[in-house]
C-alpha atoms as a PDB file:
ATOM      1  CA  UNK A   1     126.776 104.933 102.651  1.00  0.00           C
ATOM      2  CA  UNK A   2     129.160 102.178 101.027  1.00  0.00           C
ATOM      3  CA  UNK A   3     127.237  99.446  98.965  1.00  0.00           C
ATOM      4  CA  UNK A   4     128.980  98.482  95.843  1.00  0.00           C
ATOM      5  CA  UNK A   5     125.231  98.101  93.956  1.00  0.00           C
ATOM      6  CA  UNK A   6     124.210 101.488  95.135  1.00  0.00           C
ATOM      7  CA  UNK A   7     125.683 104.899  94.116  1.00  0.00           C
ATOM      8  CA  UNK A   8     124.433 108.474  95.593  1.00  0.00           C
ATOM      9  CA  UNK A   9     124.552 111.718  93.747  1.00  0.00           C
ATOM     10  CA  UNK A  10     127.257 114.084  94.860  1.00  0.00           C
ATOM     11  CA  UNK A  11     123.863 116.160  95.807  1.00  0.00           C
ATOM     12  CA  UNK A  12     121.982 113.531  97.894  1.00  0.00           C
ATOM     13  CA  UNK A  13     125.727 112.996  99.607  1.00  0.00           C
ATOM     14  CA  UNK A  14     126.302 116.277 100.340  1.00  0.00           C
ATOM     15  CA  UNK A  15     122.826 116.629 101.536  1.00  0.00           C
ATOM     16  CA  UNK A  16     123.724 113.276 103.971  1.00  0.00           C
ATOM     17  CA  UNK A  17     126.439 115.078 105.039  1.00  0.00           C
ATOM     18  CA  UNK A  18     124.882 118.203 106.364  1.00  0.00           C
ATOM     19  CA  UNK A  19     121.510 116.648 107.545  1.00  0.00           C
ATOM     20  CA  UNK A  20     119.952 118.438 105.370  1.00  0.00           C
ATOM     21  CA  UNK A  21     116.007 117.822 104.083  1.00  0.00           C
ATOM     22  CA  UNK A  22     115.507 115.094 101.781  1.00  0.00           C
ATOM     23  CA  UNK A  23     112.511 113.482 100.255  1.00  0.00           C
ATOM     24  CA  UNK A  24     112.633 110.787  98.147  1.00  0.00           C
ATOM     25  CA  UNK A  25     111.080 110.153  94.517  1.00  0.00           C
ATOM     26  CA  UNK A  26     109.800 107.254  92.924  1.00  0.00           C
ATOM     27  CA  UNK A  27     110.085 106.675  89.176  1.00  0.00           C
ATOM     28  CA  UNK A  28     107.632 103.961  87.708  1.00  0.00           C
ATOM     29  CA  UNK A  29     105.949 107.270  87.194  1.00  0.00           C
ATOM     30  CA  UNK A  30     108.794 107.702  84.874  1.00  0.00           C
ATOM     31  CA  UNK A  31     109.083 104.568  82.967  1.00  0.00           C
ATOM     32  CA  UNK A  32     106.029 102.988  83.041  1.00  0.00           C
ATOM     33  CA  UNK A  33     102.829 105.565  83.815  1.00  0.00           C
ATOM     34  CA  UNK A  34     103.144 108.911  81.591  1.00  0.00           C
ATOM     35  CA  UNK A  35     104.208 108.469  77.747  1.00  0.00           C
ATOM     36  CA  UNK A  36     107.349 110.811  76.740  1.00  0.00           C
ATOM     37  CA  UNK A  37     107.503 114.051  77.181  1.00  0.00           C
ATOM     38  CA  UNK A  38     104.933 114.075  79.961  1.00  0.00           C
ATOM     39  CA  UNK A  39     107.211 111.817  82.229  1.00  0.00           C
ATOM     40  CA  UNK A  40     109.848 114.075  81.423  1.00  0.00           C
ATOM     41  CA  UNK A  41     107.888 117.139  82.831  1.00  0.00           C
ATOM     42  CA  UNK A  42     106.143 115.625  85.894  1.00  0.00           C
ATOM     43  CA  UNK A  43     109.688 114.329  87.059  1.00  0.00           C
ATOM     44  CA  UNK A  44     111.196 117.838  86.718  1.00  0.00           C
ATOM     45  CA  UNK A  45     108.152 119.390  88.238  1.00  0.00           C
ATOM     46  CA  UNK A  46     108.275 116.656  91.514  1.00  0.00           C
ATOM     47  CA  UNK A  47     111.771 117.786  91.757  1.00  0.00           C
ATOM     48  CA  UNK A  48     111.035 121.380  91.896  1.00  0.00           C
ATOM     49  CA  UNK A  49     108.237 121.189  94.319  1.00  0.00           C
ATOM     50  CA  UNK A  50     110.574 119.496  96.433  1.00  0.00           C
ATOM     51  CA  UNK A  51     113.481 121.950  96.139  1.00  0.00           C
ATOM     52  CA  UNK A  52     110.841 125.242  96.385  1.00  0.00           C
ATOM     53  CA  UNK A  53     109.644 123.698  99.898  1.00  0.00           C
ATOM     54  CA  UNK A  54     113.087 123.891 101.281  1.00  0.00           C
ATOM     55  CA  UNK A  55     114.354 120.051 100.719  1.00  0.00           C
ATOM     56  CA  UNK A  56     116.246 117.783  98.061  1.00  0.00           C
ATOM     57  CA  UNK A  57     114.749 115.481  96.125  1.00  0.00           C
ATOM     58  CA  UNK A  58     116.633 112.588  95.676  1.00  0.00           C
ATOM     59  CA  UNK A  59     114.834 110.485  92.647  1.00  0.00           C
ATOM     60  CA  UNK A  60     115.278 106.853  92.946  1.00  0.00           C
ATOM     61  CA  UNK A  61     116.278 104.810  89.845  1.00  0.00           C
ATOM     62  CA  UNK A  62     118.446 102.136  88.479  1.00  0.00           C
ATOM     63  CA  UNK A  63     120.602 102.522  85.639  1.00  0.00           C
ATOM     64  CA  UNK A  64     122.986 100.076  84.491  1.00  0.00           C
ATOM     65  CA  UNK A  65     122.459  97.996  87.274  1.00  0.00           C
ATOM     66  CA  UNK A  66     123.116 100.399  89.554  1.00  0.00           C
ATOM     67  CA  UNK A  67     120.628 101.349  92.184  1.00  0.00           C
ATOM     68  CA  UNK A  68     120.863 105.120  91.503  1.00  0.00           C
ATOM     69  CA  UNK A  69     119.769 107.620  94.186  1.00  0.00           C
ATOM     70  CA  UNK A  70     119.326 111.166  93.275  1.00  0.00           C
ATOM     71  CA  UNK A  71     119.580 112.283  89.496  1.00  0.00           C
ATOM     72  CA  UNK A  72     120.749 114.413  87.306  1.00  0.00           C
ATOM     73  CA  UNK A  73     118.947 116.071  84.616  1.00  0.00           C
ATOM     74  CA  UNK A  74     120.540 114.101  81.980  1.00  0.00           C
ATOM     75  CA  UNK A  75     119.811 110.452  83.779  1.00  0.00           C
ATOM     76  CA  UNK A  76     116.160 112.094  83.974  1.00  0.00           C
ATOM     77  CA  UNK A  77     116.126 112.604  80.169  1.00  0.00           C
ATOM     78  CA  UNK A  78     117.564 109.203  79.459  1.00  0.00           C
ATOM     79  CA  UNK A  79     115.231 107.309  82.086  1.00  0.00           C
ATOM     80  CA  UNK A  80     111.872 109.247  80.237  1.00  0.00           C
ATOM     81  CA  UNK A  81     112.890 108.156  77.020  1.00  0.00           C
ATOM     82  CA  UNK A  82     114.075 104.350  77.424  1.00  0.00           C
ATOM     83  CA  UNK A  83     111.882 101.875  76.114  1.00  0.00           C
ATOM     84  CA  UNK A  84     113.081  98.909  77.900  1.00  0.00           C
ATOM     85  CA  UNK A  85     113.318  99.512  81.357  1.00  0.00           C
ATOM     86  CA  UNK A  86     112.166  96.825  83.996  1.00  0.00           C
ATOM     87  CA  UNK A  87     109.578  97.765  86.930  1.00  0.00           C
ATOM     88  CA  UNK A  88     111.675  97.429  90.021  1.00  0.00           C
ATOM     89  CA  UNK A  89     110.277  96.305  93.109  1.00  0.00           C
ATOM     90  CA  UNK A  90     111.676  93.432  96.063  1.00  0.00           C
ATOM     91  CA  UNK A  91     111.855  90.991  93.684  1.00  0.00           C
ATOM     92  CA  UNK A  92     113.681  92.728  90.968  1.00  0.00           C
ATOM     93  CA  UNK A  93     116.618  94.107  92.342  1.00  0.00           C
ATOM     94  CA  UNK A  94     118.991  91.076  91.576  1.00  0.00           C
ATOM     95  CA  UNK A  95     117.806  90.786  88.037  1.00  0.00           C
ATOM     96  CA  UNK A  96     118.278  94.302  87.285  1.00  0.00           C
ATOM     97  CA  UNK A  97     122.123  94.709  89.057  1.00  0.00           C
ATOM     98  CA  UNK A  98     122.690  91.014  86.907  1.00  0.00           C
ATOM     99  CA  UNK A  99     121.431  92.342  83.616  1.00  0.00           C
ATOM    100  CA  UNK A 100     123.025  95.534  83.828  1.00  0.00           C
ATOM    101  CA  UNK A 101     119.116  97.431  83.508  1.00  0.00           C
ATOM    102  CA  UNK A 102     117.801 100.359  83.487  1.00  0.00           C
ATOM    103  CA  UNK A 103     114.871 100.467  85.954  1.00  0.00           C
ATOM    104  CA  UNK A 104     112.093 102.353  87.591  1.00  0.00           C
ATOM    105  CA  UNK A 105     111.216 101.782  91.331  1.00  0.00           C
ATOM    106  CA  UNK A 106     107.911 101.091  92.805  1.00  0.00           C
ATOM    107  CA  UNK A 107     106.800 102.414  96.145  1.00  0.00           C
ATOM    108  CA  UNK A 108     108.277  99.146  97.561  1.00  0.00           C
ATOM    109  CA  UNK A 109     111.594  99.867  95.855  1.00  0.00           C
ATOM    110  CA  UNK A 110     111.828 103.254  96.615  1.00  0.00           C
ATOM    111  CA  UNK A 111     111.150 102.595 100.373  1.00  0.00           C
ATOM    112  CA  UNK A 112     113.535  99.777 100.229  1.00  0.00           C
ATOM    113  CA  UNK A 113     116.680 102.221  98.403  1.00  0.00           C
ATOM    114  CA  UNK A 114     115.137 105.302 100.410  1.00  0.00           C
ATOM    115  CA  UNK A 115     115.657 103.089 103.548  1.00  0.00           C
ATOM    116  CA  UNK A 116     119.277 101.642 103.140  1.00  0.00           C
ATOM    117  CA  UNK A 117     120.328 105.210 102.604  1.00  0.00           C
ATOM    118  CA  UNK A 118     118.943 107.193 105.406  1.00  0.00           C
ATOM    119  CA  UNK A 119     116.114 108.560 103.874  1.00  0.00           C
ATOM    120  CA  UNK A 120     113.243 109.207 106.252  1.00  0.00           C
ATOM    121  CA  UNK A 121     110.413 110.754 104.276  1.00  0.00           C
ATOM    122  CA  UNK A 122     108.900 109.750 100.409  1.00  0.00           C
ATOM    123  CA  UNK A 123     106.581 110.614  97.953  1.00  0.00           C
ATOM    124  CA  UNK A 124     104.282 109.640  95.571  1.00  0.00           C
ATOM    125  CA  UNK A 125     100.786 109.891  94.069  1.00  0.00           C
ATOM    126  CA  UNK A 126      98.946 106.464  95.572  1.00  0.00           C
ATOM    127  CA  UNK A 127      99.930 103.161  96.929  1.00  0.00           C
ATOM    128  CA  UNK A 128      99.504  99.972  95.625  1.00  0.00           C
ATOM    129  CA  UNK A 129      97.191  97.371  97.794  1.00  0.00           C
ATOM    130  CA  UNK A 130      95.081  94.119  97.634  1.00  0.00           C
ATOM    131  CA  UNK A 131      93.415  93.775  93.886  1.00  0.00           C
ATOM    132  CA  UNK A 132      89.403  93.977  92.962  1.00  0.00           C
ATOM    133  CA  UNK A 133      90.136  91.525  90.312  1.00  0.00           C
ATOM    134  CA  UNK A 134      91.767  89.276  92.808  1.00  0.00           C
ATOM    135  CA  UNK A 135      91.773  88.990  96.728  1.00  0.00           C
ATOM    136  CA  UNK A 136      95.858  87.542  96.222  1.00  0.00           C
ATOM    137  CA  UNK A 137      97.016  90.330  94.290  1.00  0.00           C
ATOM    138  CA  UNK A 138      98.046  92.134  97.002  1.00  0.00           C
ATOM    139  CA  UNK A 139     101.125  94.819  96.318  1.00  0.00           C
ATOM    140  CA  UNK A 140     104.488  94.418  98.154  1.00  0.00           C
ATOM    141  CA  UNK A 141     103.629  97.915  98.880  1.00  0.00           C
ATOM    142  CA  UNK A 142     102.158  96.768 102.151  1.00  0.00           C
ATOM    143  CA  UNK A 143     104.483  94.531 103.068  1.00  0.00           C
ATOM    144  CA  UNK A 144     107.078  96.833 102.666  1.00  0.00           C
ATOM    145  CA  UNK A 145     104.923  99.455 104.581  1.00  0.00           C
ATOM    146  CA  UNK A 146     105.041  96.824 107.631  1.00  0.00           C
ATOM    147  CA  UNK A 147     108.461  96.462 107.500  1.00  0.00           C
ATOM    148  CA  UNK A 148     110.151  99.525 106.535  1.00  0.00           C
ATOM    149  CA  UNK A 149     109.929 103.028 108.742  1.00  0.00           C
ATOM    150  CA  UNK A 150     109.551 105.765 106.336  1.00  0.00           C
ATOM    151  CA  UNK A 151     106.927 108.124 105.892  1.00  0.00           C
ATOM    152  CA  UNK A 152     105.433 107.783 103.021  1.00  0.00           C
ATOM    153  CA  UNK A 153     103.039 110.658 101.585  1.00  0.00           C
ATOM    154  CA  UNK A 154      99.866 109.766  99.256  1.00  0.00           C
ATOM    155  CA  UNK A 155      96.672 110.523  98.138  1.00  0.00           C
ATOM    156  CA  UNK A 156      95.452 107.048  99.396  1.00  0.00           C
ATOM    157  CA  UNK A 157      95.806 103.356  97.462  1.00  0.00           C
ATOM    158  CA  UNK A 158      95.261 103.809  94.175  1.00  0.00           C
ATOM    159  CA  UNK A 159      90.981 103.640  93.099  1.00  0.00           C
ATOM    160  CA  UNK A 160      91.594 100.542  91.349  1.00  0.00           C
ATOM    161  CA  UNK A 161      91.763  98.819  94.381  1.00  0.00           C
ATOM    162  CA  UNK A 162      89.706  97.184  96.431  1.00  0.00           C
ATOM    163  CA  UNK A 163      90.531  99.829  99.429  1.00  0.00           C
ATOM    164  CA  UNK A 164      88.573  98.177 102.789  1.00  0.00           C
ATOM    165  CA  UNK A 165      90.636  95.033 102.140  1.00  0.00           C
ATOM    166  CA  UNK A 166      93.999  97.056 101.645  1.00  0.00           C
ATOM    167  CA  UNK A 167      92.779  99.260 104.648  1.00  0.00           C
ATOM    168  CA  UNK A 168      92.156  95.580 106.896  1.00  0.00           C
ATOM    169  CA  UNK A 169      95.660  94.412 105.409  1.00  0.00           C
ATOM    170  CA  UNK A 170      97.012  97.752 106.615  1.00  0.00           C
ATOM    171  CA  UNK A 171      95.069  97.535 110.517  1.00  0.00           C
ATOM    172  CA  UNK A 172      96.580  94.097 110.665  1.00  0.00           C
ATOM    173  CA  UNK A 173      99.968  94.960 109.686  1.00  0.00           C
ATOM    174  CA  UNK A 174     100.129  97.565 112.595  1.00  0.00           C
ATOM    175  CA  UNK A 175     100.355 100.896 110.016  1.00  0.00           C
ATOM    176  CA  UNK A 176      99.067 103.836 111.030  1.00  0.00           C
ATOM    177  CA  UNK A 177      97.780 105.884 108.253  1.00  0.00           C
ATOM    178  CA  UNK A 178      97.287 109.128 108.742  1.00  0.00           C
ATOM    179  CA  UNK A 179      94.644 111.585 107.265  1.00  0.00           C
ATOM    180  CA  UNK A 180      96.437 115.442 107.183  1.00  0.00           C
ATOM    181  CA  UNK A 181      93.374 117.292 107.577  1.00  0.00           C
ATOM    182  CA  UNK A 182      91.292 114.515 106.803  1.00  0.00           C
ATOM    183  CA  UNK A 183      89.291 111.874 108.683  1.00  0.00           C
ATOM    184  CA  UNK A 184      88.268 110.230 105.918  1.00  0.00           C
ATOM    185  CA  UNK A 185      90.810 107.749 103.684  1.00  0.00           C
ATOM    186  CA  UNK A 186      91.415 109.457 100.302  1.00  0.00           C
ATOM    187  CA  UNK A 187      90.470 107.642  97.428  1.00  0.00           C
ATOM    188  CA  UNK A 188      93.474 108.718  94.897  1.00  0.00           C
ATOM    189  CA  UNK A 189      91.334 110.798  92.227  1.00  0.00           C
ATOM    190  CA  UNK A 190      88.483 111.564  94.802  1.00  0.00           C
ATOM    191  CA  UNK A 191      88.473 113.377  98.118  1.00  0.00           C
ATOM    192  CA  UNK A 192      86.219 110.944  99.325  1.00  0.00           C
ATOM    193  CA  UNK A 193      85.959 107.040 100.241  1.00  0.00           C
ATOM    194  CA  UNK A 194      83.553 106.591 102.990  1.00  0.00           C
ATOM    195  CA  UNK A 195      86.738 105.007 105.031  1.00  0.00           C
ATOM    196  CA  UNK A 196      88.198 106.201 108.146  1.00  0.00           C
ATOM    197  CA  UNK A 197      91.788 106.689 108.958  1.00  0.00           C
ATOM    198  CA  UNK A 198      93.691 105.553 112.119  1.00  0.00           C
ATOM    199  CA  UNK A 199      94.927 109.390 112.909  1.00  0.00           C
ATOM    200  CA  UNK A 200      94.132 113.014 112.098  1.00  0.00           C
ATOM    201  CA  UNK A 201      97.044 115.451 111.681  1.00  0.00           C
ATOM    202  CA  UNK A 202      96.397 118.768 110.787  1.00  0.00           C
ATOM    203  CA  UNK A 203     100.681 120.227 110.588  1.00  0.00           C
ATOM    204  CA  UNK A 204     103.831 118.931 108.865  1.00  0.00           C
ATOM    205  CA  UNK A 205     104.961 119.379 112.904  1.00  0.00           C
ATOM    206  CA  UNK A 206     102.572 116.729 114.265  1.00  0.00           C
ATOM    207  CA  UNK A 207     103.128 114.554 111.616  1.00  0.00           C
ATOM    208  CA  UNK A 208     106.886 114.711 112.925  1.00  0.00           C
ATOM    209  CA  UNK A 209     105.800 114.691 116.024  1.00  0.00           C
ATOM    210  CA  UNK A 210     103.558 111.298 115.648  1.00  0.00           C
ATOM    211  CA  UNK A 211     106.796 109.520 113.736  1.00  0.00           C
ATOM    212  CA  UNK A 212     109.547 110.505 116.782  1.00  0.00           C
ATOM    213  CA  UNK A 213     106.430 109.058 118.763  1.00  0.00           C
ATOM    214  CA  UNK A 214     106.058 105.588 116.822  1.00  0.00           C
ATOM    215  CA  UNK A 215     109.611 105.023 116.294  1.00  0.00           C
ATOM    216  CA  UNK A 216     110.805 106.302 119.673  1.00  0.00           C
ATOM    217  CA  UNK A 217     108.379 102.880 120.858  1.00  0.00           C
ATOM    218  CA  UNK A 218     110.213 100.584 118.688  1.00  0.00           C
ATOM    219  CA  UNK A 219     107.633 100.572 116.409  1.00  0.00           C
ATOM    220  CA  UNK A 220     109.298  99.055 113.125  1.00  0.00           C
ATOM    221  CA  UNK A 221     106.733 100.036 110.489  1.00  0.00           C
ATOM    222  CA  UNK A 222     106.353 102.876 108.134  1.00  0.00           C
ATOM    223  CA  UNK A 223     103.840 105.351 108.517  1.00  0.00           C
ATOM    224  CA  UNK A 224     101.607 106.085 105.602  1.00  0.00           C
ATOM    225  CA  UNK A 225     100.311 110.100 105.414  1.00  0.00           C
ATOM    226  CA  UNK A 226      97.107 110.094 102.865  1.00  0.00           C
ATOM    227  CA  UNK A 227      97.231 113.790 101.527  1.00  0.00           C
ATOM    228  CA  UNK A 228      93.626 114.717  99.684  1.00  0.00           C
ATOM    229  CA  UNK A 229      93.861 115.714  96.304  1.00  0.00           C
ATOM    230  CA  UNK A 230      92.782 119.461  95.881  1.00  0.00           C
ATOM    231  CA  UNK A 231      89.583 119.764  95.464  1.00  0.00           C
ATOM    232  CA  UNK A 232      90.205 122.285  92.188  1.00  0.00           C
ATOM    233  CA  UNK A 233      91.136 118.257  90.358  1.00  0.00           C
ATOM    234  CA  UNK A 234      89.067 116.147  92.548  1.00  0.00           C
ATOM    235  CA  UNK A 235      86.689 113.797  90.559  1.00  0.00           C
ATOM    236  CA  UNK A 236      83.459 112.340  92.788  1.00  0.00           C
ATOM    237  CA  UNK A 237      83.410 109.142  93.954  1.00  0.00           C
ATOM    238  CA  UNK A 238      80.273 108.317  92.333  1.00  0.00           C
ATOM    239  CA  UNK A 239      81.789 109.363  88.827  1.00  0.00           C
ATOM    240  CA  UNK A 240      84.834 107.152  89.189  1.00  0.00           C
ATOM    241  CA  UNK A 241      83.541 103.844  90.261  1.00  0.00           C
ATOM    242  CA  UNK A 242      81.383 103.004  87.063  1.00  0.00           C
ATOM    243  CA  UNK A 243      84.545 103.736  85.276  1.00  0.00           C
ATOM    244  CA  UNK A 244      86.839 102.370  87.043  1.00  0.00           C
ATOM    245  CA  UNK A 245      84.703  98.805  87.348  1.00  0.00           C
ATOM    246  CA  UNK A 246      84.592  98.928  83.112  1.00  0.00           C
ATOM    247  CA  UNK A 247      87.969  98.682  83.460  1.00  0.00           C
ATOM    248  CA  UNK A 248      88.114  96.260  85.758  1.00  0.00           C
ATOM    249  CA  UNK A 249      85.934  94.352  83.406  1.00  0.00           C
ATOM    250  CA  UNK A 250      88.159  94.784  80.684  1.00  0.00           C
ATOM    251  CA  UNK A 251      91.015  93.616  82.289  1.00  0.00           C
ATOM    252  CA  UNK A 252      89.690  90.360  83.550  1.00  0.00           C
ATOM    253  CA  UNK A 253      88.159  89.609  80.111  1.00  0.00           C
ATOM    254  CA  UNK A 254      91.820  90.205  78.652  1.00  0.00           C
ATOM    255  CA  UNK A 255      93.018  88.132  80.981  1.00  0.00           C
ATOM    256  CA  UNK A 256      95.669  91.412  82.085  1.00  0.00           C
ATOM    257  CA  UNK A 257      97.423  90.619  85.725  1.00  0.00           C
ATOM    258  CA  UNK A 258     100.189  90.827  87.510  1.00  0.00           C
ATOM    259  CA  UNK A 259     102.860  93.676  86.708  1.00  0.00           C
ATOM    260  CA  UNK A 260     100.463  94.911  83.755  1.00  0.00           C
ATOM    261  CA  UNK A 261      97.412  95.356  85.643  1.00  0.00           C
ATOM    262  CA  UNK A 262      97.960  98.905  86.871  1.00  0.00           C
ATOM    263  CA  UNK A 263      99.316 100.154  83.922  1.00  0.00           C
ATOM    264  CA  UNK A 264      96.510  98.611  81.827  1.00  0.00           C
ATOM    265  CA  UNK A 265      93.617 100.021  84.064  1.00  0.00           C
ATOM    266  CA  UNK A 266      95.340 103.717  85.036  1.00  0.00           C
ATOM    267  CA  UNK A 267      95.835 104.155  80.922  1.00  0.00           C
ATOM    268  CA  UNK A 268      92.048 102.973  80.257  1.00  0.00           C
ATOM    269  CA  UNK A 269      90.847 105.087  82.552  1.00  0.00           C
ATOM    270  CA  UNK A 270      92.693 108.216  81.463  1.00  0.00           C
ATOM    271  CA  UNK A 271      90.837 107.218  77.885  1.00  0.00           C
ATOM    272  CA  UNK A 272      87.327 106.691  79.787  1.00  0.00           C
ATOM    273  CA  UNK A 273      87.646 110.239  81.385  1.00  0.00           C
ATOM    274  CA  UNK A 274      89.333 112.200  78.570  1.00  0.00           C
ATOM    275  CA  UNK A 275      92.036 112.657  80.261  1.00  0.00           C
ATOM    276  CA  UNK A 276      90.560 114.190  83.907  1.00  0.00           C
ATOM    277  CA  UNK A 277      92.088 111.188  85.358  1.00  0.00           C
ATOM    278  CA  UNK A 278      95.552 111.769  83.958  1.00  0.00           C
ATOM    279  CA  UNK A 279      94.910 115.568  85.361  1.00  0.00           C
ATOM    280  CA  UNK A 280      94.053 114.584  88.381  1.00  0.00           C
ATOM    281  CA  UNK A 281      97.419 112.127  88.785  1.00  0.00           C
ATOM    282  CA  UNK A 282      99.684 114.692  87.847  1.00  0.00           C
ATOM    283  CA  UNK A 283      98.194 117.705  90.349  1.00  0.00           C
ATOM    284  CA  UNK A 284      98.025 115.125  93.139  1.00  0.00           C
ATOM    285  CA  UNK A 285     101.505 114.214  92.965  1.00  0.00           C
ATOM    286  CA  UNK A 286     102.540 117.559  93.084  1.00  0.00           C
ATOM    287  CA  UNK A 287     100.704 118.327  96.148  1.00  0.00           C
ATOM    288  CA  UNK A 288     102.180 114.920  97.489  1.00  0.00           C
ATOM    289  CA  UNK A 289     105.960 116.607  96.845  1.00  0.00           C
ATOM    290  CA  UNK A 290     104.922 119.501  98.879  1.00  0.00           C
ATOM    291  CA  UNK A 291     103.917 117.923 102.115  1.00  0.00           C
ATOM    292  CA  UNK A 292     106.935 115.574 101.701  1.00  0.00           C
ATOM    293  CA  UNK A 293     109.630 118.605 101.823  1.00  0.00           C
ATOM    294  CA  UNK A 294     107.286 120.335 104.428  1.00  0.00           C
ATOM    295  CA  UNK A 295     107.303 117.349 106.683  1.00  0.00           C
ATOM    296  CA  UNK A 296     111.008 116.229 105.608  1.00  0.00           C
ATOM    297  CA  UNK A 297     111.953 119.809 107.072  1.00  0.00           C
ATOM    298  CA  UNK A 298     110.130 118.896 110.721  1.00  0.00           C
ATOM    299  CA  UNK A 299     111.796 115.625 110.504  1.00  0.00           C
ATOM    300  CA  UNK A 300     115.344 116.987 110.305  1.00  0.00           C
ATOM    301  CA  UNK A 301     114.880 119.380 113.574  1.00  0.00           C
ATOM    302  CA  UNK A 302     113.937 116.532 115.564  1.00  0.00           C
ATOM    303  CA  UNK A 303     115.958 113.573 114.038  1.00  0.00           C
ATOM    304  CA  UNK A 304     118.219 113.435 117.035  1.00  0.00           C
ATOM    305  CA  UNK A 305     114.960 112.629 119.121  1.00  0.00           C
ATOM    306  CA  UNK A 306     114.550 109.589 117.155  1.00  0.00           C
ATOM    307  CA  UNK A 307     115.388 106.146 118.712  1.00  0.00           C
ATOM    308  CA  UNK A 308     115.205 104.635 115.120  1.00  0.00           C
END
């Protein structure tokens, strides 16, 4: 890949090169969800999941205006410890590369970077979706989850959300999402949602299997694999939703929206459950990193099946 505004690890090229197993990494995790060191950790820890379940994680970032993907240790540190980097989704790409930013990358920007570079699978710990606190807040997540054929591994939309109405957007939108040993939609820090999925898979293999499948039609979307937390960090629905609609509360009577909202209500929350909630995130990513390699490796035996 030649794009003057992107640049690849030597890694994530050699990786290319061989057709090797990659799964990409997000990074608002980074830079705006866990406070230093803990960002640190968890983005060493995705990594490592990753690279124990036979793929390469290739962490998307920008720094310096340069959409980065795959980094180094060192660009890891840095990224954890900045205190002025911008939250990078569709939108934001220009004004990063013009400013010369450092930057962490939604799931919408990751998909987008993941995309340009040949990168078939991604994880993260939720999606974002359509707002409680507002039926046209509504994440470029989905859009980009329309548009943009990657597979992108979850624990569901994020609780905060108002989940039928991101599920609906989803239904219209034409993206599957797919339960892995689930029929029911994950609900991010529960197991549980009451809400159906489009598909069951039960194996990494269907999961490649149902992707050569989609694509292979000319199907242009992504494909969105909701991956239960374990049930060792699971909190109950019926615990979370008083909490989470205090902070929902709060954050309309502060008048918080827009970028801020998320962060606001994911950090209040953390406070409301003693930190359970922020135990919860960090296990569910990890189990998100492991299906990612384990489906990333499927993907790369049947990749010359694919028509996309």
């Amino acid at each position: 890949m030649k794009h003057p505004n992107f640049q690849l690890s030597p890694e994530i090229t050699r990786a290319l090169s061989m057709g090797a197993p990659i799964v990409a990494l997000e990074s608002t995790v980074i830079t705006h969800g866990l406070p230093h060191p803990q960002n640190l950790e968890l983005a060493r820890d995705m990594e490592k999941q990753v690279r124990d379940n036979g793929a390469t994680p290739a962490t998307v970032a920008l720094l310096d205006g340069k959409i980065r993907i795959g980094l180094s240790d060192l660009e890891l540190i840095r990224l954890s410890e900045s205190e002025s980097t911008l939250k990078v989704s569709h939108r934001d790409f220009a004004t990063a590369i013009v400013k010369k930013a450092d930057g962490g990358t939604t799931v919408a920007g990751t998909m987008y970077a993941a995309n340009m570079a040949g990168i078939k699978v991604f994880a993260t710990g939720g999606i974002g979706g359509v707002h409680k606190e507002s039926a046209f807040d509504i994440s470029t997540d989905l859009r980009s989850l329309a548009e943009i054929p990657t597979i992108v591994v979850c624990a569901g939309a994020k609780a905060i959300l108002d989940l039928p109405a991101t599920l609906e957007y989803l239904e219209t939108m034409g993206v599957p999402v797919i339960g892995y040993q689930t029929d029911e939609f994950p609900a991010f820090y529960s197991r549980e949602s009451g809400l159906g999925v489009s598909a069951r898979l039960d194996s990494p293999e269907e999961i490649a299997e149902f992707a050569k499948a989609h694509w292979n039609l000319g199907m242009r979307s992504g494909i969105l694999v909701t991956n239960p937390i374990p049930e060792t960090e699971s909190i109950s629905k019926s615990k979370m939703e008083p909490i989470i609609a205090k902070a929902s509360a709060e954050a309309i009577e502060q008048g918080i929206h827009g970028q801020k909202l998320t962060p606001f209500l994911l950090s209040r929350i953390s406070e409301l459950t003693k930190g359970k909630s922020l135990k919860a995130n960090l296990a569910l990513l990890l189990n998100n990193a492991r299906l990612a390699a384990e489906i990333a490796k499927e993907m790369n035996t049947k990749k010359k099946e694919w028509a996309i």
